[in-house]
N, C-alpha and C. Protein backbone atom coordinates (compact mmCIF):
# COMPACT_ATOMS: atom_id res chain seq x y z
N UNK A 1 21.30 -22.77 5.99
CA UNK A 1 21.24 -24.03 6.72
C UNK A 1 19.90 -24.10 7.46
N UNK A 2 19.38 -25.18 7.83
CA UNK A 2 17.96 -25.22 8.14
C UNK A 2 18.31 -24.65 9.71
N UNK A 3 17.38 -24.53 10.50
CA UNK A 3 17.33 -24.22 11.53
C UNK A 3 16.37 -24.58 12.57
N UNK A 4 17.06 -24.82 14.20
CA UNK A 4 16.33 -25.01 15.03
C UNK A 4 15.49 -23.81 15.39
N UNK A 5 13.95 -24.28 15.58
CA UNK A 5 13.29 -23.10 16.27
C UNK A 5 13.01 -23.01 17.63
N UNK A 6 12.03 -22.57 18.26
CA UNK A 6 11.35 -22.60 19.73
C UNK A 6 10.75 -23.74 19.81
N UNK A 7 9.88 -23.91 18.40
CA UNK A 7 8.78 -25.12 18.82
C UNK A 7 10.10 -26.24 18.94
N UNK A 8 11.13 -26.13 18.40
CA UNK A 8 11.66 -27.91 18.77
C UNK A 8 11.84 -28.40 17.77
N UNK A 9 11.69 -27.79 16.09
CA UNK A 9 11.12 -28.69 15.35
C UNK A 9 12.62 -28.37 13.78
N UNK A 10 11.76 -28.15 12.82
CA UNK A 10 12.68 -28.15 11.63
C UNK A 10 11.67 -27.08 10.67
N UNK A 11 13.06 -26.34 9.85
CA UNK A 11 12.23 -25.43 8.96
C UNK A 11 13.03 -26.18 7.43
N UNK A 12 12.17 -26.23 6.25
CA UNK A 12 12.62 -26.81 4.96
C UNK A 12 11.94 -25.99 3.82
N UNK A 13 12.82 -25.33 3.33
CA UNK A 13 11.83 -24.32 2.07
C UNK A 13 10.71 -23.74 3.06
N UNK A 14 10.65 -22.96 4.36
CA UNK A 14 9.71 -22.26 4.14
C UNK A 14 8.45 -22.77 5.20
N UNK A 15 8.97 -24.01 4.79
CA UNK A 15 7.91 -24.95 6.10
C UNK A 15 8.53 -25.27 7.53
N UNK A 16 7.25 -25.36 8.08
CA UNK A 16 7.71 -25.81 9.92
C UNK A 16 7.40 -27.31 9.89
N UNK A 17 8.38 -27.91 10.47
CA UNK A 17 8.26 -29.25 10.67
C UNK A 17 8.59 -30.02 12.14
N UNK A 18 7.51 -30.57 12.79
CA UNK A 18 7.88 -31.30 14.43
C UNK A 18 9.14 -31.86 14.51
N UNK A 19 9.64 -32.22 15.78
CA UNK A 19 10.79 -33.08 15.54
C UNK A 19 10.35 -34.61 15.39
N UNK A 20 11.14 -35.24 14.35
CA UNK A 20 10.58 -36.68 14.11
C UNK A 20 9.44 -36.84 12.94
N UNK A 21 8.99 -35.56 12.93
CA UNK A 21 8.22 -35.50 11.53
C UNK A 21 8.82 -36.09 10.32
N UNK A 22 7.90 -36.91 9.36
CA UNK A 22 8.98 -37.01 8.08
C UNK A 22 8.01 -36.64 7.04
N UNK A 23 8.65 -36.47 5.56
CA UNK A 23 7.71 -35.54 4.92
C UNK A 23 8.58 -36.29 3.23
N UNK A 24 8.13 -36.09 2.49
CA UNK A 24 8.59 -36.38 0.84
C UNK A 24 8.82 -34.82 0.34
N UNK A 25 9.61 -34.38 0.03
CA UNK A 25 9.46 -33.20 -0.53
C UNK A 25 9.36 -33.74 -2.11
N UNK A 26 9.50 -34.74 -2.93
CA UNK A 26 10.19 -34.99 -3.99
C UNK A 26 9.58 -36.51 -4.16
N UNK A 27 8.89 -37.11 -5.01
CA UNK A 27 8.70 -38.17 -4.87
C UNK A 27 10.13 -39.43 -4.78
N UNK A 28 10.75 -38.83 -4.50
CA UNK A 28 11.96 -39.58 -4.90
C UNK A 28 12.92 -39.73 -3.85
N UNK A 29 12.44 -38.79 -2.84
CA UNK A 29 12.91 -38.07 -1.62
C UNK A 29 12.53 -38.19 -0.96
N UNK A 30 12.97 -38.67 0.59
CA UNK A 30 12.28 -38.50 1.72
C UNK A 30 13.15 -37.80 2.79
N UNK A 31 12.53 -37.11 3.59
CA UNK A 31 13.04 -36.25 5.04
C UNK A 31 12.58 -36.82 6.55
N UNK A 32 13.51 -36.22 7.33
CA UNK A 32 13.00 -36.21 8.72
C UNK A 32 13.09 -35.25 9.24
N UNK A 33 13.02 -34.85 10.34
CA UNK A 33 13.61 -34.09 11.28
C UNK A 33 14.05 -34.53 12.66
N UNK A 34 15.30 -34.01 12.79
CA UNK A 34 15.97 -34.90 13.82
C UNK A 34 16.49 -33.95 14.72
N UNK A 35 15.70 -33.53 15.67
CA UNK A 35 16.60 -32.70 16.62
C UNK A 35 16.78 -31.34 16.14
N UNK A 36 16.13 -30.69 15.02
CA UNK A 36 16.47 -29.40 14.27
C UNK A 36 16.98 -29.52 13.25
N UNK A 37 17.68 -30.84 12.83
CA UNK A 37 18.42 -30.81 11.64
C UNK A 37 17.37 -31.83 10.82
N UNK A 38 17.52 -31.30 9.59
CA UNK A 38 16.83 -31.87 8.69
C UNK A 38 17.56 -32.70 7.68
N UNK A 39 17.33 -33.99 7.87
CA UNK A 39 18.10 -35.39 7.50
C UNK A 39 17.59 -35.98 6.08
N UNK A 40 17.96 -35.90 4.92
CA UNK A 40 17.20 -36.28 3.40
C UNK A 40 17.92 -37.76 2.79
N UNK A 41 17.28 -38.30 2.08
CA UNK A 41 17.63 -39.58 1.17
C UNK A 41 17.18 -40.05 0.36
N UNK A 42 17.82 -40.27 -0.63
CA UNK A 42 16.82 -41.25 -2.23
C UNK A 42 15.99 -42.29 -1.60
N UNK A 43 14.80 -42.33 -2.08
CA UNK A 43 14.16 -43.23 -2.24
C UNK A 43 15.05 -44.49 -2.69
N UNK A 44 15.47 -45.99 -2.28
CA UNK A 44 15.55 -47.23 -2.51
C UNK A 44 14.49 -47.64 -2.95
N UNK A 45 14.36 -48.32 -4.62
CA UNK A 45 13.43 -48.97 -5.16
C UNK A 45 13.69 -50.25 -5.20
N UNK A 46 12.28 -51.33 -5.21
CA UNK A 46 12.73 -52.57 -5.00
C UNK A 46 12.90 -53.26 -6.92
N UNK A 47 13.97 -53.61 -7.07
CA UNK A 47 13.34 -54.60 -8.22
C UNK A 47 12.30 -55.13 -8.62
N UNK A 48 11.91 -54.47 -9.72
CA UNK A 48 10.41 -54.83 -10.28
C UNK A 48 11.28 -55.53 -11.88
N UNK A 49 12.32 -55.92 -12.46
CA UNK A 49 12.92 -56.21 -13.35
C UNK A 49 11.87 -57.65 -13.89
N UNK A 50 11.51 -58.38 -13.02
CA UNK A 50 10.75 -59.51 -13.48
C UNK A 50 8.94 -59.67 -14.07
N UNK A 51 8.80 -58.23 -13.76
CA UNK A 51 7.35 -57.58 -14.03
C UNK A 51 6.92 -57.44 -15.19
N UNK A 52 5.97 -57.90 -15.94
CA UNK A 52 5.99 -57.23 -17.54
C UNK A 52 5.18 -56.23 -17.36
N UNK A 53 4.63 -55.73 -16.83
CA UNK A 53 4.19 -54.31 -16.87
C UNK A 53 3.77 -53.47 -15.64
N UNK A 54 5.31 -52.86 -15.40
CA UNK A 54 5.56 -52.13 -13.77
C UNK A 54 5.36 -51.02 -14.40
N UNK A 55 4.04 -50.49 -13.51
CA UNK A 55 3.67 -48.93 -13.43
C UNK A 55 4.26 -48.11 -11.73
N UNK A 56 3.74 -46.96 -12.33
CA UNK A 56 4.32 -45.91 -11.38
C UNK A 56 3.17 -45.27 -10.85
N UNK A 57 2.57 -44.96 -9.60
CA UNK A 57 1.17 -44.53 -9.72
C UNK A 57 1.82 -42.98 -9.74
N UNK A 58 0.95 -41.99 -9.61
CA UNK A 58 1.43 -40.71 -9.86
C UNK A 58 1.84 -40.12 -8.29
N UNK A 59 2.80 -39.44 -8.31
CA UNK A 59 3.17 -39.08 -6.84
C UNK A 59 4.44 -40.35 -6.17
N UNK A 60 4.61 -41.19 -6.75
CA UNK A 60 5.42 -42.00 -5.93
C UNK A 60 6.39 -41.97 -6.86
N UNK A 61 7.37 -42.75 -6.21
CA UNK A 61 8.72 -43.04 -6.71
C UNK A 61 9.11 -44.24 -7.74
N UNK A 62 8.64 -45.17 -6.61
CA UNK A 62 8.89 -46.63 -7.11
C UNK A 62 8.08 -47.68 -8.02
N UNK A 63 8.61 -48.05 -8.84
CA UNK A 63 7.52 -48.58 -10.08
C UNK A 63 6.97 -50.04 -9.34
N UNK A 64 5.79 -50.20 -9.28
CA UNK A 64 5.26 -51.49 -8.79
C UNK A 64 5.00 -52.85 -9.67
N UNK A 65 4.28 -53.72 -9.42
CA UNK A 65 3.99 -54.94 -10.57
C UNK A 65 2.54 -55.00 -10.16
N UNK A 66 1.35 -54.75 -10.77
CA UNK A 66 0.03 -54.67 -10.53
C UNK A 66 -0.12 -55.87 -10.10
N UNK A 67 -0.89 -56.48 -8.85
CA UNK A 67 -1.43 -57.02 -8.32
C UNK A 67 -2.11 -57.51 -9.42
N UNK A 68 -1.74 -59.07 -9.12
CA UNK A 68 -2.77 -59.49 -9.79
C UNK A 68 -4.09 -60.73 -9.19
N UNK A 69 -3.95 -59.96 -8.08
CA UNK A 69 -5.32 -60.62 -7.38
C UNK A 69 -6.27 -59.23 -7.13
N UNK A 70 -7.20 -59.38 -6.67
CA UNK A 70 -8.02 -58.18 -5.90
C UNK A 70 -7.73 -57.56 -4.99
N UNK A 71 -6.62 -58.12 -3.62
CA UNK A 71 -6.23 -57.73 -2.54
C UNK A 71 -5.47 -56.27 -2.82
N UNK A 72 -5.54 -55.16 -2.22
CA UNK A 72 -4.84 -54.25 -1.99
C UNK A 72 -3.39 -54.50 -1.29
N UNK A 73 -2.55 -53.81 -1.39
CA UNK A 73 -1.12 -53.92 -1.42
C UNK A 73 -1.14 -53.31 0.18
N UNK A 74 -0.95 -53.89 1.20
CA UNK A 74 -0.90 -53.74 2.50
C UNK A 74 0.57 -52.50 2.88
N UNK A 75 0.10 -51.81 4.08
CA UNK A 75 1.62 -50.66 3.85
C UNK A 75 2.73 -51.13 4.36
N UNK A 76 3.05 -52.74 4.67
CA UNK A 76 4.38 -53.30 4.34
C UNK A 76 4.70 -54.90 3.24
N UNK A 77 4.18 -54.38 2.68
CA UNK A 77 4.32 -55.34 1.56
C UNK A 77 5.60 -55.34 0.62
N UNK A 78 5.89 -56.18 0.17
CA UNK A 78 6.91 -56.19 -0.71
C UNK A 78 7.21 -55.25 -1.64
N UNK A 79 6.14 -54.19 -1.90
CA UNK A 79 6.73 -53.23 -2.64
C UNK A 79 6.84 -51.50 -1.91
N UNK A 80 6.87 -51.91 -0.56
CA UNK A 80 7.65 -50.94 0.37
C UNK A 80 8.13 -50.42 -0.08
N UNK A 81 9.30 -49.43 -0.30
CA UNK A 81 10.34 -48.31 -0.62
C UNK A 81 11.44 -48.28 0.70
N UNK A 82 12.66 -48.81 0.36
CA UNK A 82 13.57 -48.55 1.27
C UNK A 82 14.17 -47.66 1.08
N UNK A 83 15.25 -46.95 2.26
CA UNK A 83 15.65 -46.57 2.20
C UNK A 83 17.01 -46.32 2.36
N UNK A 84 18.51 -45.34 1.70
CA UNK A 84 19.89 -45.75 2.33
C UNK A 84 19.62 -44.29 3.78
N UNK A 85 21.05 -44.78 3.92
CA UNK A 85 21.52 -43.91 5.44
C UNK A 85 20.67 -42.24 5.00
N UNK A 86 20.02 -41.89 5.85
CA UNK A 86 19.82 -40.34 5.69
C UNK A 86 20.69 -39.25 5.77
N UNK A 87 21.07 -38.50 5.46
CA UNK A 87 22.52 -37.10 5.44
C UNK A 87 21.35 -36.27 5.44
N UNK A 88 22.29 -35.17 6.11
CA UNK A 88 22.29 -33.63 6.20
C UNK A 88 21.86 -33.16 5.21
N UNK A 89 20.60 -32.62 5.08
CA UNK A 89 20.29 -31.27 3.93
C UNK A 89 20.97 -30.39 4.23
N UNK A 90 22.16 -28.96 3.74
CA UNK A 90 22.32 -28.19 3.92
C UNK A 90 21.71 -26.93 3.09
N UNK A 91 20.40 -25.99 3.59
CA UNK A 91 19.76 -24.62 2.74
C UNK A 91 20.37 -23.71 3.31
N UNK A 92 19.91 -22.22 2.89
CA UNK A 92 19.45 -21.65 3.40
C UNK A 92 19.00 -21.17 4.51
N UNK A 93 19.47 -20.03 5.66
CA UNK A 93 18.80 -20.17 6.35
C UNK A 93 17.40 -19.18 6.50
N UNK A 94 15.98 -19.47 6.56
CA UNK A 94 15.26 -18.54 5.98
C UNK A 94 15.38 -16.80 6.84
């Protein structure tokens, strides 16, 4: 099971993590740390079904619809990544 340390924070495979830190272990995956416990959840993808050609850049989860202006995709834009309720990772304790 993960464990609280001194610093306050979260341990996951090996790593030290702040409290409130959040981290991807998994492109598909995202974490927090909450108080010592380390809280995980699927990535929520948005419907890209109307896209004719939704790519995936490498490292992420969620398939996008290329822009088709010049503007860069702002970091709350419609193709955000939500997420459901976060649960309990249970590991190991190292």
């Amino acid at each position: 099971m993960d464990t609280e340390e001194d610093f306050g924070g979260c341990i996951q495979d090996g790593q030290q993590y702040e409290d409130r830190a959040v981290w991807k272990p998994e492109p598909c995956r995202v974490c927090v740390c909450d108080a010592g416990a380390v809280l995980c959840d699927e990535v929520i993808c948005e419907d890209v079904t109307d896209c004719a050609n939704p790519i995936i850049s490498p490292g992420e989860c969620c398939p996008i619809c290329p822009a088709e202006t010049d503007e860069p995709i702002g970091p709350l834009s419609a193709h955000t990544p939500r997420f459901a309720s976060l649960t309990p990772v249970l590991t190991p304790a190292h």
